[in-house]
Protein backbone atom coordinates (compact mmCIF):
# COMPACT_ATOMS: atom_id res chain seq x y z
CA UNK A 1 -19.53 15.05 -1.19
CA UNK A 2 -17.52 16.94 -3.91
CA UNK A 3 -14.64 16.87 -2.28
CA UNK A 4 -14.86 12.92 -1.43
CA UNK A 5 -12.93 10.99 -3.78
CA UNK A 6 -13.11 7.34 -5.13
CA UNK A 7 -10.30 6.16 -3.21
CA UNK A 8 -11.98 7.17 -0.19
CA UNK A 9 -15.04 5.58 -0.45
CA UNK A 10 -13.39 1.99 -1.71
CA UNK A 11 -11.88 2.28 1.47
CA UNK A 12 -14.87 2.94 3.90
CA UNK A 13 -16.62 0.35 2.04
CA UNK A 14 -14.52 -1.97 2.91
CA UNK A 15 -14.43 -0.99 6.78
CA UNK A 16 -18.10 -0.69 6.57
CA UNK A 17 -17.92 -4.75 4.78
CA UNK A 18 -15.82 -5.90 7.85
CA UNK A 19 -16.84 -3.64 10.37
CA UNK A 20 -13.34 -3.33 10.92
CA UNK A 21 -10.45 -0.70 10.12
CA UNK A 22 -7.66 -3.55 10.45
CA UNK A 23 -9.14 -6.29 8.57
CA UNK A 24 -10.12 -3.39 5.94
CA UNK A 25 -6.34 -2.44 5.62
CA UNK A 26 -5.68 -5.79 5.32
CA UNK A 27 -7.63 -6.20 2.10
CA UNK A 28 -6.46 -3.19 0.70
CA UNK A 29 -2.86 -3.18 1.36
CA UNK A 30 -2.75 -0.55 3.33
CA UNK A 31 -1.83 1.31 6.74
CA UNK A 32 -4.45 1.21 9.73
CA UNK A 33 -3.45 4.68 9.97
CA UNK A 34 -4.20 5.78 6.73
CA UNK A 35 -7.76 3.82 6.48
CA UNK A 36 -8.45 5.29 9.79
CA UNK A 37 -7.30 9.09 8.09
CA UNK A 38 -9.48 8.00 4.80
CA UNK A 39 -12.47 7.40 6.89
CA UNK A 40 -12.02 10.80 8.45
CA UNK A 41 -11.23 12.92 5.61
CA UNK A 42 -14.83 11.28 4.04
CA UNK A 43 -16.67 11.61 7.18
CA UNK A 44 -15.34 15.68 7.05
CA UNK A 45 -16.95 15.79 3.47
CA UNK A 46 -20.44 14.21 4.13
CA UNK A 47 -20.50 16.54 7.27
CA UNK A 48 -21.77 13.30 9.64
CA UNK A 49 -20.12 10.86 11.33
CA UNK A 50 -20.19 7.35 9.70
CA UNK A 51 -19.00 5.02 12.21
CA UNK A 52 -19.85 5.11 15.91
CA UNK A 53 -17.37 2.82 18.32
CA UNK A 54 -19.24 0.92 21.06
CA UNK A 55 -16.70 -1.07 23.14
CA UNK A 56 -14.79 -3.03 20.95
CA UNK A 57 -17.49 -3.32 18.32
CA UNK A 58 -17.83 -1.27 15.27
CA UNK A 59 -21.35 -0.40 14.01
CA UNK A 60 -22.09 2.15 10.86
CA UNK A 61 -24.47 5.33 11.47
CA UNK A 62 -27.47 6.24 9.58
CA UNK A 63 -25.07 8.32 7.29
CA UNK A 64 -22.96 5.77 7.38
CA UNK A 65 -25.51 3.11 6.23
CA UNK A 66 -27.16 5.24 3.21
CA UNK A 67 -23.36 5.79 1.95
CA UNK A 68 -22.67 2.15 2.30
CA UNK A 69 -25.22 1.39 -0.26
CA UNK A 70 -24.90 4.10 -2.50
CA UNK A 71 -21.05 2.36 -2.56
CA UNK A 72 -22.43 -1.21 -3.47
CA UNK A 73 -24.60 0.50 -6.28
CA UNK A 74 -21.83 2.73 -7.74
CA UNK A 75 -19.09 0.06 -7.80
CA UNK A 76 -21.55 -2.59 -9.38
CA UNK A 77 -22.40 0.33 -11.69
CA UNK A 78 -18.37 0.91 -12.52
CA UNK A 79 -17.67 -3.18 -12.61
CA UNK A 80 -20.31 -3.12 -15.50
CA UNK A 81 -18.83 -0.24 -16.94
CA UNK A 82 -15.81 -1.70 -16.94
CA UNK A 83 -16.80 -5.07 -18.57
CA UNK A 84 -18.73 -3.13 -20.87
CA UNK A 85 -15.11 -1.57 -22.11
CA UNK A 86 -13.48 -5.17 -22.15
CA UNK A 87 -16.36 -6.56 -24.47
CA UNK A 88 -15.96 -3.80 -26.65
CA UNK A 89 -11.85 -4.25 -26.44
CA UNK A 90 -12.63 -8.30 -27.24
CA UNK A 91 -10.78 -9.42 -24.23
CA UNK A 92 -7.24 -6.63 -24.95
CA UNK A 93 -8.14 -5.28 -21.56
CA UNK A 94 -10.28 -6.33 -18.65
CA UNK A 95 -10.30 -7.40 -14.68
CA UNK A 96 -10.80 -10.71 -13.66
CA UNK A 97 -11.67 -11.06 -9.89
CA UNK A 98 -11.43 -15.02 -8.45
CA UNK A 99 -11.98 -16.55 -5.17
CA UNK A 100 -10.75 -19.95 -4.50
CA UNK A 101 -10.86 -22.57 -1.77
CA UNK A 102 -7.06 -22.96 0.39
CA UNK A 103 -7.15 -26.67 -1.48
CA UNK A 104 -7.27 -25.27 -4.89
CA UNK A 105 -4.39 -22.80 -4.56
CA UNK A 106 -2.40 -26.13 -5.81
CA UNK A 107 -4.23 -25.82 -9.66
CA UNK A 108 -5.98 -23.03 -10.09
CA UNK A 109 -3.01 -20.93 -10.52
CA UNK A 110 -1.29 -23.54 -13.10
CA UNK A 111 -4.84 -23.03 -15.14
CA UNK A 112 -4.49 -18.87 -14.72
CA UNK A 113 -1.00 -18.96 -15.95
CA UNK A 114 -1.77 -20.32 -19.47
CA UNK A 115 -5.22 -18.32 -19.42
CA UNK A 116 -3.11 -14.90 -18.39
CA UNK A 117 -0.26 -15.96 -21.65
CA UNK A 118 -3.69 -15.77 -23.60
CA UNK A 119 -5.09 -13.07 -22.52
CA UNK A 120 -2.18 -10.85 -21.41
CA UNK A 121 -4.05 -7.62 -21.23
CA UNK A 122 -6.49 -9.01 -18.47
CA UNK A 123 -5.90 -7.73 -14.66
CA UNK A 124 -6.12 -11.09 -12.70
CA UNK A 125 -7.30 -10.99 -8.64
CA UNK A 126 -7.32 -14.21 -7.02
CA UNK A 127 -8.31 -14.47 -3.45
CA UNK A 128 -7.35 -17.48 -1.65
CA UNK A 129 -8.86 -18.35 1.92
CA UNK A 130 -11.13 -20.81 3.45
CA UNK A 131 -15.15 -22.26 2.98
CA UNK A 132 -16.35 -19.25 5.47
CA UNK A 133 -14.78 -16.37 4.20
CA UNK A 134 -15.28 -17.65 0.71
CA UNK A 135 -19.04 -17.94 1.42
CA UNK A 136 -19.08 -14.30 2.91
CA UNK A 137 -17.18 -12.96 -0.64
CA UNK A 138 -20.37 -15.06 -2.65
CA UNK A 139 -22.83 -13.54 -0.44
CA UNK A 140 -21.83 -10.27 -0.79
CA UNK A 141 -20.81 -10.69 -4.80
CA UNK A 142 -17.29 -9.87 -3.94
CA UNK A 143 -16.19 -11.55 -7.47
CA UNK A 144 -16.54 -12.67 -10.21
CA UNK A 145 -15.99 -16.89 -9.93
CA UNK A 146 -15.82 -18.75 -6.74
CA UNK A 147 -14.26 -22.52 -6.88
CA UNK A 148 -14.79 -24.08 -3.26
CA UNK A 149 -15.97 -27.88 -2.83
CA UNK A 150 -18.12 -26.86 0.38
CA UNK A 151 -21.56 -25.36 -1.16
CA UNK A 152 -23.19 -22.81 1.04
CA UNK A 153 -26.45 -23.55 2.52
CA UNK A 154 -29.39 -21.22 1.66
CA UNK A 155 -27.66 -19.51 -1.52
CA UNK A 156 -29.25 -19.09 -4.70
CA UNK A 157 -25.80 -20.14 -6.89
CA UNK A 158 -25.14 -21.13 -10.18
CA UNK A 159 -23.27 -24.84 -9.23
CA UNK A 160 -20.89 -26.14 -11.91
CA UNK A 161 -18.85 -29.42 -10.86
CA UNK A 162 -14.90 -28.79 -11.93
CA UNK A 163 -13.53 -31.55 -10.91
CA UNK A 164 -12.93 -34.37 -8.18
CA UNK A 165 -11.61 -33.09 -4.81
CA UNK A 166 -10.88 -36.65 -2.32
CA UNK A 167 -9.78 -35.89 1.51
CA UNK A 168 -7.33 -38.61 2.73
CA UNK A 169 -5.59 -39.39 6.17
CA UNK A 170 -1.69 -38.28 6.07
CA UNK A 171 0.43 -39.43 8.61
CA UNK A 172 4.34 -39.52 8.19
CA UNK A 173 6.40 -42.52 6.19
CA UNK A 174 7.93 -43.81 9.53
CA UNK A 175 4.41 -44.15 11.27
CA UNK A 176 3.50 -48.11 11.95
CA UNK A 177 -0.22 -47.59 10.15
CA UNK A 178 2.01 -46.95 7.41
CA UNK A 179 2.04 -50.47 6.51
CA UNK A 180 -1.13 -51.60 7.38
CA UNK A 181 -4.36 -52.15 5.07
CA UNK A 182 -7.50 -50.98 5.48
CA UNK A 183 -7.25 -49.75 9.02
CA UNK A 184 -10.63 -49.46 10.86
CA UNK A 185 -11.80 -45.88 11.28
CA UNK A 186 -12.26 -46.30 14.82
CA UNK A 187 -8.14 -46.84 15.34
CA UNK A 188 -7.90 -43.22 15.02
CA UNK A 189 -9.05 -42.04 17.74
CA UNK A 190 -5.64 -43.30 19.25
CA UNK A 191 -3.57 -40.88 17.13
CA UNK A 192 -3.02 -37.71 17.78
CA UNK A 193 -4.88 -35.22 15.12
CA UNK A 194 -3.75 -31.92 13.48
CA UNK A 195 -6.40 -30.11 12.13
CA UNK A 196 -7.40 -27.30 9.96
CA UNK A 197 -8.80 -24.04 11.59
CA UNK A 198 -12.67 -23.53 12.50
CA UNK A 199 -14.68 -22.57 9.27
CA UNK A 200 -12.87 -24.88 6.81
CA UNK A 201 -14.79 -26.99 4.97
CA UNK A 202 -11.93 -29.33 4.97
CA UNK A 203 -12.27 -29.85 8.65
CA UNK A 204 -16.15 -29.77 8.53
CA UNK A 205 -15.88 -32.95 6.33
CA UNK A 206 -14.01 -34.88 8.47
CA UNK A 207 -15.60 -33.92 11.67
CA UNK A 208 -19.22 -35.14 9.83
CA UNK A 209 -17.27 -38.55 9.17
CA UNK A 210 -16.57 -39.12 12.84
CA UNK A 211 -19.41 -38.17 14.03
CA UNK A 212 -21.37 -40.33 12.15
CA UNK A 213 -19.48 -42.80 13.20
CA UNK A 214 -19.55 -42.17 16.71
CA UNK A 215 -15.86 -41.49 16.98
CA UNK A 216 -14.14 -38.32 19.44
CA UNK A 217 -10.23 -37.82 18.08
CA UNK A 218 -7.98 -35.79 20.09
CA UNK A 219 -6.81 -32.78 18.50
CA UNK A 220 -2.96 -31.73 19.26
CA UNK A 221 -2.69 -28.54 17.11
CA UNK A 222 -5.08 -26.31 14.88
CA UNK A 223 -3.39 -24.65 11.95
CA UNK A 224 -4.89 -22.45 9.18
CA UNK A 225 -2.41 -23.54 6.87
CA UNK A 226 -2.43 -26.54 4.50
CA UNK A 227 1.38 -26.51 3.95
CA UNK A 228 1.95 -25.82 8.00
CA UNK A 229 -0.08 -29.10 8.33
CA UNK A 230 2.10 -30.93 6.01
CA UNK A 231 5.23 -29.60 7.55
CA UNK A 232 3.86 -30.59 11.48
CA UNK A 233 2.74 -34.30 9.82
CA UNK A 234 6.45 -34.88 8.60
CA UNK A 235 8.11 -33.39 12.24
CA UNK A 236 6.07 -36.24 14.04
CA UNK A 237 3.70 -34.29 15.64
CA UNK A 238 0.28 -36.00 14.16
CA UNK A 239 -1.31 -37.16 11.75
CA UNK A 240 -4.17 -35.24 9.64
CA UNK A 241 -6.29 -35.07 7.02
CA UNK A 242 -6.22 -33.25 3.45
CA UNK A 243 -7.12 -32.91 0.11
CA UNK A 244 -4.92 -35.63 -2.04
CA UNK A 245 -4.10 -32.71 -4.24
CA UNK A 246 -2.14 -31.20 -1.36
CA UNK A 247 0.66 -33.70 -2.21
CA UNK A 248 2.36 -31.62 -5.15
CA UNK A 249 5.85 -31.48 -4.03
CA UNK A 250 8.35 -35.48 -4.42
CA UNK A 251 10.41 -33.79 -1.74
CA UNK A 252 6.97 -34.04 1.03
CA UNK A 253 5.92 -37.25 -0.94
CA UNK A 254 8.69 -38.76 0.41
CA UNK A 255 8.46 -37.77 3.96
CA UNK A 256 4.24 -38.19 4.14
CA UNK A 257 2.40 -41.33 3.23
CA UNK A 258 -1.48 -42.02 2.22
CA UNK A 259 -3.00 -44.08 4.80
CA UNK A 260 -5.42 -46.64 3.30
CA UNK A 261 -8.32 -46.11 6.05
CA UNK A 262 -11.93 -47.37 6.04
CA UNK A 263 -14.29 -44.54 4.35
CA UNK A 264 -11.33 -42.80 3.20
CA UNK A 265 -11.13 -41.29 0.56
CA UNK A 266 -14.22 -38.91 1.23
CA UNK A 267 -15.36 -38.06 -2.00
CA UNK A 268 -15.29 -34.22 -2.85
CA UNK A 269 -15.86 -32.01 -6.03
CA UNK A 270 -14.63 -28.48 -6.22
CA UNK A 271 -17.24 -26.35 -8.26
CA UNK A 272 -17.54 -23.53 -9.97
CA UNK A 273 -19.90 -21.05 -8.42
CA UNK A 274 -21.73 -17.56 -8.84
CA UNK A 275 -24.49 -15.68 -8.09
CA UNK A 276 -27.63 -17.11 -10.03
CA UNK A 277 -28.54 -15.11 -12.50
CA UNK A 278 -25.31 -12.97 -12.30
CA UNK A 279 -24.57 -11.94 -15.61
CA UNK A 280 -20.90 -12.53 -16.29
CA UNK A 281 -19.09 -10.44 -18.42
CA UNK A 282 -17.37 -11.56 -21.56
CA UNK A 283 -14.01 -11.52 -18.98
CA UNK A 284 -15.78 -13.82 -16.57
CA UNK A 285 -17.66 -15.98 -19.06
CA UNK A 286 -14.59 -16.79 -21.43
CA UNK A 287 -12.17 -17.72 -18.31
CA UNK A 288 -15.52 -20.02 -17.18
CA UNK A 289 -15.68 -21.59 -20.28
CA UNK A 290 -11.93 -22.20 -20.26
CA UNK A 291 -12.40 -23.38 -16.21
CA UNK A 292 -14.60 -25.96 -17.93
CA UNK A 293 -13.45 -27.68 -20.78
CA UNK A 294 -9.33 -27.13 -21.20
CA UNK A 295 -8.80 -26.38 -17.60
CA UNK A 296 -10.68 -29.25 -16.15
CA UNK A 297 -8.55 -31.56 -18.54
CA UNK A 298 -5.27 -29.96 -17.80
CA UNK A 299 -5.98 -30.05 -13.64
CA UNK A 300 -7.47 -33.80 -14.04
CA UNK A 301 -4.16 -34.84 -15.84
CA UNK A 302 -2.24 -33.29 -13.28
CA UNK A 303 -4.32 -34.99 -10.60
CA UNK A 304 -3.05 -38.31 -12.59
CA UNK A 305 0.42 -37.58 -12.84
CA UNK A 306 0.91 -37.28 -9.25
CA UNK A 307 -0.89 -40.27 -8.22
């Protein structure tokens, strides 16, 4: 194991966290090839192999599952280290590792830019994706923050409401609802539907609604992309729905139109979230407290100005 190196074990933690050498490059910016070579070199040094391929699956060994926690302790032990270092630098130097909801790409990083001008020494990751993955990154304290307006079931988390997240039906400016006021719920289920992938909390929302209400929608097209939706809504090809803070842009405001539907808005918060009883480091704790107080003004002002 002296001849293993850091590098190498970040990256068969990672494989070993996805049970998988693409989605592990993936993360890490690198090759397949070279994770695959990384993997190799590291299995050379421990002198066991620490992945065995059955099928298509990929499960660890019993080397490979004593390594894979020795990682998780010695990179928690080096994250404190480093915070450690930042507290005693008062915030000169530091890492800052986010995860954030697809909706709240569209203000969290407004709030990090003024946050980074403050703090210009801090080393900002923010991972964007949806309520599944985000809830896999919590589970397995991938971060430091998580802001997502779906809350995990069965977590013990630290829940801090940020600020008001509302889902509402977009359809484009030339469709005939359009015009029309408080549209029964049930007319939907004429339109055609695009909706967001499997696993977003977005589309787990809306799916509740219906269901509650008894009402089957036909879906034309599944996208994992809030601004593909957007784009698909103002070609004609459906209508769907989104977070109201999707609508950033006057050029798409003026293509894409709010329909005023029965139960609509459905009411959402984003929140703050982490482990409970996580200890955040000075890092963490000072960009929480600025999540809080000036960054939930600044984001609920925006919210205002586009309305």
């Amino acid at each position: 194991m002296r001849q293993a190196t850091l590098h190498q074990l970040k990256v068969f933690e990672a494989v070993a966290r996805h049970n998988s050498f693409t989605r592990a490059a993936e993360e890490l910016f690198l090759t397949q090839p070279t994770v695959s070579m990384q993997v190799k070199q590291l299995a050379k040094a421990v002198g066991l192999p620490l992945f065995e391929q059955v099928g298509k699956r990929l499960y660890l060994t019993t080397a490979g599952k004593e390594l894979f926690g020795t990682c998780k302790e010695l990179f928690e032990k080096l994250s404190l280290f480093e915070s450690t270092i930042a507290d005693l630098k008062g915030l000169k130097r530091g890492a800052l590792r986010l995860s954030v909801i697809t909706t709240a790409k569209y203000i969290i990083p407004r709030l990090l830019g003024l946050f980074s001008q403050r703090y210009p020494g801090i080393d900002i990751s923010l991972k964007v994706t949806n309520h599944e993955r985000i809830s896999d990154r919590l589970l397995t304290n991938q971060d430091d923050i998580y802001v997502m307006s779906q809350l995990p079931q069965d977590f013990d988390i630290a829940i801090h409401p940020f600020l008001e997240n509302p889902l509402v039906v977009l359809a484009p400016r030339s469709h005939p609802l359009v015009k029309e006021k408080n549209i029964p719920l049930k007319r939907l289920a004429d339109e055609l539907f695009i909706m967001r992938e499997p696993g977003s909390g977005t589309r787990q929302a809306v799916q509740k609604l219906f269901d509650e209400h008894g009402i089957s929608v036909r879906v034309k097209l599944e996208l994992g992309s809030n601004e593909a939706i957007k784009q698909a809504i103002a070609g004609g090809l459906g209508i769907s729905v989104l977070s109201r803070h999707t609508l950033t842009s006057e050029s798409m405001n003026r293509e894409i139109a709010i329909l005023d539907v029965e139960h609509f808005p459905i009411h959402r918060h984003w929140y703050a979230v982490y482990p409970a009883g996580k200890q955040l480091s000075i890092v963490a704790q000072t960009f929480f407290d600025y999540l809080m107080h000036e960054g939930k003004a600044i984001a609920e002002q925006t919210f205002l100005n586009g309305l």
